[in-house]
Protein backbone atom coordinates (compact mmCIF):
# COMPACT_ATOMS: atom_id res chain seq x y z
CA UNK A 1 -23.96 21.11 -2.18
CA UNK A 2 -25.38 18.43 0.30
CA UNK A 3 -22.27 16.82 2.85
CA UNK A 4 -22.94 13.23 1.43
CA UNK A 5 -22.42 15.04 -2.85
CA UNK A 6 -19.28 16.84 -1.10
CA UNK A 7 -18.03 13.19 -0.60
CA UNK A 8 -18.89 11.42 -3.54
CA UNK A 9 -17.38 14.24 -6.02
CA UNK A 10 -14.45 14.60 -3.78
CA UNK A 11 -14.92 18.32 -2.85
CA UNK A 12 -13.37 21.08 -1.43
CA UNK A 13 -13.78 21.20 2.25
CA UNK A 14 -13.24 17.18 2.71
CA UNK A 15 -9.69 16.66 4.00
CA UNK A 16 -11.49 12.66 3.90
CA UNK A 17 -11.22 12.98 -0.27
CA UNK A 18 -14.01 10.62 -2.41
CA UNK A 19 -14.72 7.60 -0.73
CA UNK A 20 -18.40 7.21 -0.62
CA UNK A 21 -18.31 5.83 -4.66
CA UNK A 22 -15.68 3.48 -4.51
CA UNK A 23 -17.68 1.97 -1.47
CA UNK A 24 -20.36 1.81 -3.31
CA UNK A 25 -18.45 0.76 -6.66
CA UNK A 26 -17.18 -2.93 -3.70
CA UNK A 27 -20.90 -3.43 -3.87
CA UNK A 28 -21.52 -3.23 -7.56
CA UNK A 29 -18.61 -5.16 -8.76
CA UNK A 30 -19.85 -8.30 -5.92
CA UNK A 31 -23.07 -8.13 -7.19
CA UNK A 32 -21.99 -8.18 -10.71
CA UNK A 33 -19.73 -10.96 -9.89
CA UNK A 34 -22.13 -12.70 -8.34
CA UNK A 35 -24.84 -12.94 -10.95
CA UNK A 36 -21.46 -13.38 -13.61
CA UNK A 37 -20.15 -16.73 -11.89
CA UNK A 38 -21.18 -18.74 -9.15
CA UNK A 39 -17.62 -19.54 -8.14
CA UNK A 40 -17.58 -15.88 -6.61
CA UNK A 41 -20.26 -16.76 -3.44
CA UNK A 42 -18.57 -19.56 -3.26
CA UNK A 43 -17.28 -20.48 -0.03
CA UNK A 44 -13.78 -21.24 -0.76
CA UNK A 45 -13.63 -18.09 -3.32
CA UNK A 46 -14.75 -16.21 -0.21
CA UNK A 47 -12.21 -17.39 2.21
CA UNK A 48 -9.51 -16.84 0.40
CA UNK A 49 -10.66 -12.94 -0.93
CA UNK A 50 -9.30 -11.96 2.66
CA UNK A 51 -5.61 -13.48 2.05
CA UNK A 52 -5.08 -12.56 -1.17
CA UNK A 53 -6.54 -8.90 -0.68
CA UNK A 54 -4.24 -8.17 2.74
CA UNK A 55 -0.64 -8.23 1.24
CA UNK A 56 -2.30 -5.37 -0.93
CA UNK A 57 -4.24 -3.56 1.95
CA UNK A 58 -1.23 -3.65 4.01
CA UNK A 59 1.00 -2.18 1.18
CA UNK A 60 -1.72 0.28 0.40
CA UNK A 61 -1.94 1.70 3.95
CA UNK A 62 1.73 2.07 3.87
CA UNK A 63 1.80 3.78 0.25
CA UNK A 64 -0.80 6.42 1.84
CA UNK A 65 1.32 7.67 4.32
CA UNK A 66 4.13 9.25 1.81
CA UNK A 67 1.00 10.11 -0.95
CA UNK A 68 -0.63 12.42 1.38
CA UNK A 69 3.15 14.37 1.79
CA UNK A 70 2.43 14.70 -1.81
CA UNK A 71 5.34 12.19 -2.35
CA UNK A 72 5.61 8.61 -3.73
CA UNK A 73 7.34 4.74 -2.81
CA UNK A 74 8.00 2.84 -5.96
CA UNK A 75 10.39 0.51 -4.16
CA UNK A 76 7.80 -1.36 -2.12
CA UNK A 77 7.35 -4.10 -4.74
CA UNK A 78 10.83 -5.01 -3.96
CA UNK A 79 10.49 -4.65 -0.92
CA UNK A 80 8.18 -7.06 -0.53
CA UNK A 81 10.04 -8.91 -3.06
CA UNK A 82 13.21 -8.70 -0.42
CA UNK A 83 11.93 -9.47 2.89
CA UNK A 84 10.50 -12.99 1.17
CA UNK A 85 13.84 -13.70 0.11
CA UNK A 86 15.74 -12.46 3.39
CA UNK A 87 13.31 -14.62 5.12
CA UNK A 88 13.98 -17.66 3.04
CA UNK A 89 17.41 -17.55 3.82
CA UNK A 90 16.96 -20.62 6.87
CA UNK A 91 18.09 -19.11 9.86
CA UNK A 92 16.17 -18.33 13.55
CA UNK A 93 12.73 -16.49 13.56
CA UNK A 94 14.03 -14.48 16.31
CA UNK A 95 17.17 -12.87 14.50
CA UNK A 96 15.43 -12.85 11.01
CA UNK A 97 12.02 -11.13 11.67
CA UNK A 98 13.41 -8.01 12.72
CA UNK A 99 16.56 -8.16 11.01
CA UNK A 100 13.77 -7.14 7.53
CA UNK A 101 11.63 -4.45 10.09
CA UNK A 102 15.62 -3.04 10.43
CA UNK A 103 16.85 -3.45 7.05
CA UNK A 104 13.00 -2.21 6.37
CA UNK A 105 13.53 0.95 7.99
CA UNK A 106 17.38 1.80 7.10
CA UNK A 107 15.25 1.55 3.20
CA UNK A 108 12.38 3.90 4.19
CA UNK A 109 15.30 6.30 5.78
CA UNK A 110 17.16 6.28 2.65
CA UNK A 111 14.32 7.53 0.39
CA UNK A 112 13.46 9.96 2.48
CA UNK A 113 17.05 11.02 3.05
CA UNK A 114 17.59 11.18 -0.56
CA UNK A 115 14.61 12.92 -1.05
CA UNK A 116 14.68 15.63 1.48
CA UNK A 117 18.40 16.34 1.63
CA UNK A 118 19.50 15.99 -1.91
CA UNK A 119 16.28 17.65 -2.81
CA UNK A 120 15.77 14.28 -5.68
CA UNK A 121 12.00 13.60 -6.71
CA UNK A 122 10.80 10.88 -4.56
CA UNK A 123 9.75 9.01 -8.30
CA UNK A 124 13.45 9.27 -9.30
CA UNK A 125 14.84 8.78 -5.23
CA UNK A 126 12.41 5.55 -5.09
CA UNK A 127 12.75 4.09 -8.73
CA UNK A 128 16.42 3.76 -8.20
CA UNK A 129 15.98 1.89 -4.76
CA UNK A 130 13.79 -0.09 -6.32
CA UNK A 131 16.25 -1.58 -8.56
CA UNK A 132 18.72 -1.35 -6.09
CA UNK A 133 16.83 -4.01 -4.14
CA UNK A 134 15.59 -5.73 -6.83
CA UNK A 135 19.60 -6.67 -7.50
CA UNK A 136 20.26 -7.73 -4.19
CA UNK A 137 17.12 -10.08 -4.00
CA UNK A 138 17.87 -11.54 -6.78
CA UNK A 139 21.67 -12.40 -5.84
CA UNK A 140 19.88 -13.52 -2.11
CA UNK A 141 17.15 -15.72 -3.91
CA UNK A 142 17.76 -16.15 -7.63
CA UNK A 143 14.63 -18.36 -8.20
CA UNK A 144 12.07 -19.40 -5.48
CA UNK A 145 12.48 -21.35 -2.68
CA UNK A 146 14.11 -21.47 0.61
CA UNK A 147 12.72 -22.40 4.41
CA UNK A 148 10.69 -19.82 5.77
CA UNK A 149 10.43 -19.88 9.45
CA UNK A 150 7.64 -22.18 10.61
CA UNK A 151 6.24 -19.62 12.97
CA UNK A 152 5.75 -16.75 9.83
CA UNK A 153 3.48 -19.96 8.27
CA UNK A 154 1.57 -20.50 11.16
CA UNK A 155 0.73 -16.50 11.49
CA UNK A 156 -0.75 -16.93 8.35
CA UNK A 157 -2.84 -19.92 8.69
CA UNK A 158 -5.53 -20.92 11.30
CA UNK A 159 -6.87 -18.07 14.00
CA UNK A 160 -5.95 -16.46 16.91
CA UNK A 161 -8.99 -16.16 19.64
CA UNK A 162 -11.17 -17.32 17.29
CA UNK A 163 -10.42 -15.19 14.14
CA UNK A 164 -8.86 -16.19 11.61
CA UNK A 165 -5.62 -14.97 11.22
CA UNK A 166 -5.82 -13.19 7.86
CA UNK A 167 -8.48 -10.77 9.11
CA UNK A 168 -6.10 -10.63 12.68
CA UNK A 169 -3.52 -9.14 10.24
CA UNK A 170 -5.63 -6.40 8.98
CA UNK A 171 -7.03 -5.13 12.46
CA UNK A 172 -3.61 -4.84 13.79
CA UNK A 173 -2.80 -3.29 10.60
CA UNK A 174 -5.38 -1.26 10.75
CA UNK A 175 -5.28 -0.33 14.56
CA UNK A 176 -1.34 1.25 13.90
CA UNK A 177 -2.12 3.12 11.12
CA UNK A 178 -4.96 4.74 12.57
CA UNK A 179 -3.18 5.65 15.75
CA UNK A 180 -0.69 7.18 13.81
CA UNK A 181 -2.25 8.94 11.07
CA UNK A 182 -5.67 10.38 13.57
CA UNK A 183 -4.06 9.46 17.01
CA UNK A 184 -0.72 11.21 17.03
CA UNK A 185 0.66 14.83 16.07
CA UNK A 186 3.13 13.26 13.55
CA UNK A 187 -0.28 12.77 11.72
CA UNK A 188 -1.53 16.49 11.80
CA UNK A 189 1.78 16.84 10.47
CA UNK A 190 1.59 14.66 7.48
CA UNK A 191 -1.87 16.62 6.34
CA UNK A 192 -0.34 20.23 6.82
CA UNK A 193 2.93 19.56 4.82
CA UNK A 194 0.62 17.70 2.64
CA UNK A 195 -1.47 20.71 1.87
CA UNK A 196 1.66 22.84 1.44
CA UNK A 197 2.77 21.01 -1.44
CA UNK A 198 -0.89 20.33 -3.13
CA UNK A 199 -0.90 24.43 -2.85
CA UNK A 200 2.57 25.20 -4.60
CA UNK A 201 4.15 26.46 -1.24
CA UNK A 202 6.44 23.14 -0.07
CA UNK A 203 7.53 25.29 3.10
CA UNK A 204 4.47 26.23 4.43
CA UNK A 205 4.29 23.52 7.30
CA UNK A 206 8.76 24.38 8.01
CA UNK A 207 7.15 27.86 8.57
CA UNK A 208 4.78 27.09 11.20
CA UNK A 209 7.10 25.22 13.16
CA UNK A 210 6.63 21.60 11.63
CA UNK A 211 9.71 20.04 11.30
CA UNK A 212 8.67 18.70 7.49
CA UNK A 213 12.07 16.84 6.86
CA UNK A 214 12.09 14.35 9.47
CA UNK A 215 8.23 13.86 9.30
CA UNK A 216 8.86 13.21 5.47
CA UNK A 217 11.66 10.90 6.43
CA UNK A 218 9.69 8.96 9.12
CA UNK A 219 6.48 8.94 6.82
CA UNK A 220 8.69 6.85 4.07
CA UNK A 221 10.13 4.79 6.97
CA UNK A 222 6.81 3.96 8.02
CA UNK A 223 6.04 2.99 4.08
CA UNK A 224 8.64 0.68 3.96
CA UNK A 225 8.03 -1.33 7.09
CA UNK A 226 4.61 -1.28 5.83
CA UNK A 227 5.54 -3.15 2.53
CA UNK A 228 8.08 -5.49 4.83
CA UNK A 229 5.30 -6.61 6.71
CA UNK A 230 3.22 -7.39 3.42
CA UNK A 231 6.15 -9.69 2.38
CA UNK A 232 5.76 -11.39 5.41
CA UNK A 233 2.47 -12.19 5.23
CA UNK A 234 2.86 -13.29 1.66
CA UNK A 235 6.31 -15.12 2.69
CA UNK A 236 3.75 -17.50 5.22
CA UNK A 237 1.53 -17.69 2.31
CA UNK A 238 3.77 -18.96 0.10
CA UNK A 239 6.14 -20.46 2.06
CA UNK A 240 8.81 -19.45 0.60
CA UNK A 241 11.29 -16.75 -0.53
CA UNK A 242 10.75 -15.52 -4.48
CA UNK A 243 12.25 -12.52 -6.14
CA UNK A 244 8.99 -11.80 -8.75
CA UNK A 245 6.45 -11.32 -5.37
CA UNK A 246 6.19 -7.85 -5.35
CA UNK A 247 6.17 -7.35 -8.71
CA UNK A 248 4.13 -4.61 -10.00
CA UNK A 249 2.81 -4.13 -5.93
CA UNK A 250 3.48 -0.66 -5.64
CA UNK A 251 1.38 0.72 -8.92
CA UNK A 252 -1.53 -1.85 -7.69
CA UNK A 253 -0.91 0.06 -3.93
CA UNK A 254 -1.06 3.65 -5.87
CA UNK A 255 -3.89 2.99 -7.72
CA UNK A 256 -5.70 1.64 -4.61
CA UNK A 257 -4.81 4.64 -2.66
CA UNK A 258 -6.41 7.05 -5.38
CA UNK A 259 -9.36 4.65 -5.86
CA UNK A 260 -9.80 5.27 -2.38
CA UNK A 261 -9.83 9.37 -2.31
CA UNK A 262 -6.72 10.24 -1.45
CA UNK A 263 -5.49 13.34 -3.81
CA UNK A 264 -1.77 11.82 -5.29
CA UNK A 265 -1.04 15.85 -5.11
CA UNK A 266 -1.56 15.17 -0.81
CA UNK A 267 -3.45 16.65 1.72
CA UNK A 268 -6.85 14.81 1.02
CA UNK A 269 -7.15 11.13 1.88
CA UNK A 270 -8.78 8.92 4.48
CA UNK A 271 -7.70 5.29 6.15
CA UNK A 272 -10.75 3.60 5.37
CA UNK A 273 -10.93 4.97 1.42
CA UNK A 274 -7.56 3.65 1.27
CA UNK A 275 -8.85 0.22 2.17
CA UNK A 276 -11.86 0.70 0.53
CA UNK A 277 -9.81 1.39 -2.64
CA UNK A 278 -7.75 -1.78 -1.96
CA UNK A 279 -10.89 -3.85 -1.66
CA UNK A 280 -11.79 -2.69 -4.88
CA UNK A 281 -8.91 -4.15 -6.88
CA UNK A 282 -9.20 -6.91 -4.79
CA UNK A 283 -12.27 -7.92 -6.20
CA UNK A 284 -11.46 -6.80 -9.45
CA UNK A 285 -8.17 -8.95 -9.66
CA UNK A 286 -10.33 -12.28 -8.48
CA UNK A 287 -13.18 -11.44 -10.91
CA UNK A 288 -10.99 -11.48 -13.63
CA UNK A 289 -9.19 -14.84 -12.45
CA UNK A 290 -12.78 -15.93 -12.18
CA UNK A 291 -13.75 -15.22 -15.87
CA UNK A 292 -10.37 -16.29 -16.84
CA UNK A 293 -9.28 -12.69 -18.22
CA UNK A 294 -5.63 -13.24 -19.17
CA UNK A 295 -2.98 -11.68 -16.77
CA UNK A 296 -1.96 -9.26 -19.67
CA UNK A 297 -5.07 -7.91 -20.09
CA UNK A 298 -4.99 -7.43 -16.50
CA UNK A 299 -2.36 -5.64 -16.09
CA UNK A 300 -3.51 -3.17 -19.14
CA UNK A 301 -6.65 -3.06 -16.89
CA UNK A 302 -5.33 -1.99 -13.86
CA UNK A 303 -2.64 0.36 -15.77
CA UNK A 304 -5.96 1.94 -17.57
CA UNK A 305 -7.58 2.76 -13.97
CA UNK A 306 -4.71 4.01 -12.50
CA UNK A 307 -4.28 6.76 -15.57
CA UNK A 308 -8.32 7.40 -15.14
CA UNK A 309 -8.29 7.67 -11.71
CA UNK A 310 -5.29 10.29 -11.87
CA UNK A 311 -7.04 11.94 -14.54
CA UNK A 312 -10.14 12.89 -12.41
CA UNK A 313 -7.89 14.04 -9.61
CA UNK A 314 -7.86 17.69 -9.58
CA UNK A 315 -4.46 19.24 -9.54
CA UNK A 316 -3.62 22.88 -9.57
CA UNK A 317 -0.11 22.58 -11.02
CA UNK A 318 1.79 19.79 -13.28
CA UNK A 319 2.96 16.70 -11.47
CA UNK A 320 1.40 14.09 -9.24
């Protein structure tokens, strides 16, 4: 079997996972959109793709981190959901913005805390966060509204040296995750406890020497500030603070992770299938707007490709 079929099938021997065909699945569904409707090409359909894909890329890149530890975050929806509504709450940039990156990380430490110490499954550990700050949103910001700072609006809007500031988002986005999942040890880390649990033998990494706990701790930190900094973006974008934001984020963020390659079991899974995989609901999400498919149906849609996707994933034991 050829490198390239290795890569499109999702093979053994490609720690990368299957991201050659949902690259080339971008290109089918623009060109399908594009002989569907002429509102896709465009040009104010294709400025705004950017925007309303990053909130997802950005949550996406975070989900990845705990998927390839073979875990799961469930609570990023509300988190996103939070940090809109902590940032609506009127007071100074300065004392706000990393008041949520704090309250961000205390969340991310929590799941993992839960999860490694109490020994709870991350979907149980994460599920109850979830609601857990899902309550206290709604208590902070009932309904939507509020004064988000004006300097989280401007980030949004306009450009910085020329690009806009949308696409400024992602390659900073993009730039941390990449130092830390190919650029740093903590990332070596991540695959190796990964492929411990994806094999049946969760102690594997502990055994060489890998301290799995707090890497499994940092990974959901990391996750969390992640989804923070996808509410706000969208908090900018909205300008304003609203409880129902991050709804139904983090199963859009799964199933763009596994579009992407990476094996929900861990070990397998690549940066750029990740945002590959994000691109592809994306455009799946404004083709349906597009051809006016009603948000029901959408949600059954994306629900449908998430259970396919997990389907085709090869697992050698019951679970994710």
């Amino acid at each position: 079997m050829t490198a390239i079929s290795r890569r499109l099938t999702g093979a053994r021997g490609s720690r990368q996972g299957m991201w050659l065909l949902p690259l080339l699945i971008v290109l089918a569904i623009a060109l399908w959109l594009s002989l569907q409707t002429a509102q896709f090409l465009n040009g104010e359909n294709l400025l705004n793709l950017v925007p309303q894909a990053m909130p997802l890329v950005i949550t996406a890149v975070g989900q990845m981190f705990v998927i390839l530890l073979g875990g799961l975050d469930l609570s990023v929806g509300s988190m996103i959901s939070f940090t809109t509504a902590v940032l609506a709450l009127g007071g100074p940039a300065w004392a706000l913005i990393p008041a949520v990156f704090v309250l961000a990380a205390l969340v991310g430490f929590s799941n993992g805390f839960i999860i490694t110490r109490f020994n709870v499954h991350p979907i149980i550990a994460t599920l109850s966060m979830q609601y857990i700050l899902l309550g206290i949103t709604r208590v902070l910001r009932p309904v939507s509204g509020g004064t988000v700072p004006d300097i989280v609006i401007s980030a949004v809007a306009g450009s910085f040296l020329g690009i806009p500031m949308p696409v400024f988002w992602g390659i900073v986005t993009l730039a941390v995750a990449w130092k830390l999942l190919y650029g740093s040890r903590f990332g070596l880390h991540l695959f190796a406890i990964g492929g411990g649990v994806s094999s049946g033998v969760e102690d594997a990494a502990h055994n060489f020497g890998i301290a799995d706990r707090r890497n499994i701790v940092l990974a959901y930190v990391i996750c969390a500030c992640f989804a923070a900094l996808a509410g706000i973006f969208l908090a900018g974008r909205i300008v304003s603070g609203d409880p129902n934001v991050g709804l139904l984020f983090e199963l859009d963020a799964i199933t763009a992770v596994a579009i992407g390659g990476t094996q929900l079991s861990g070990a397998i899974g690549s940066l750029h299938g990740t945002v590959i995989g994000a691109l592809v609901m994306a455009l799946l999400a404004n083709g349906m707007n597009l051809t006016n498919v009603s948000p029901f149906i959408q949600t059954t849609i994306k629900g449908a490709i998430l259970l396919l996707v997990v389907a085709l994933q090869s697992r050698k034991k019951m679970g994710l």
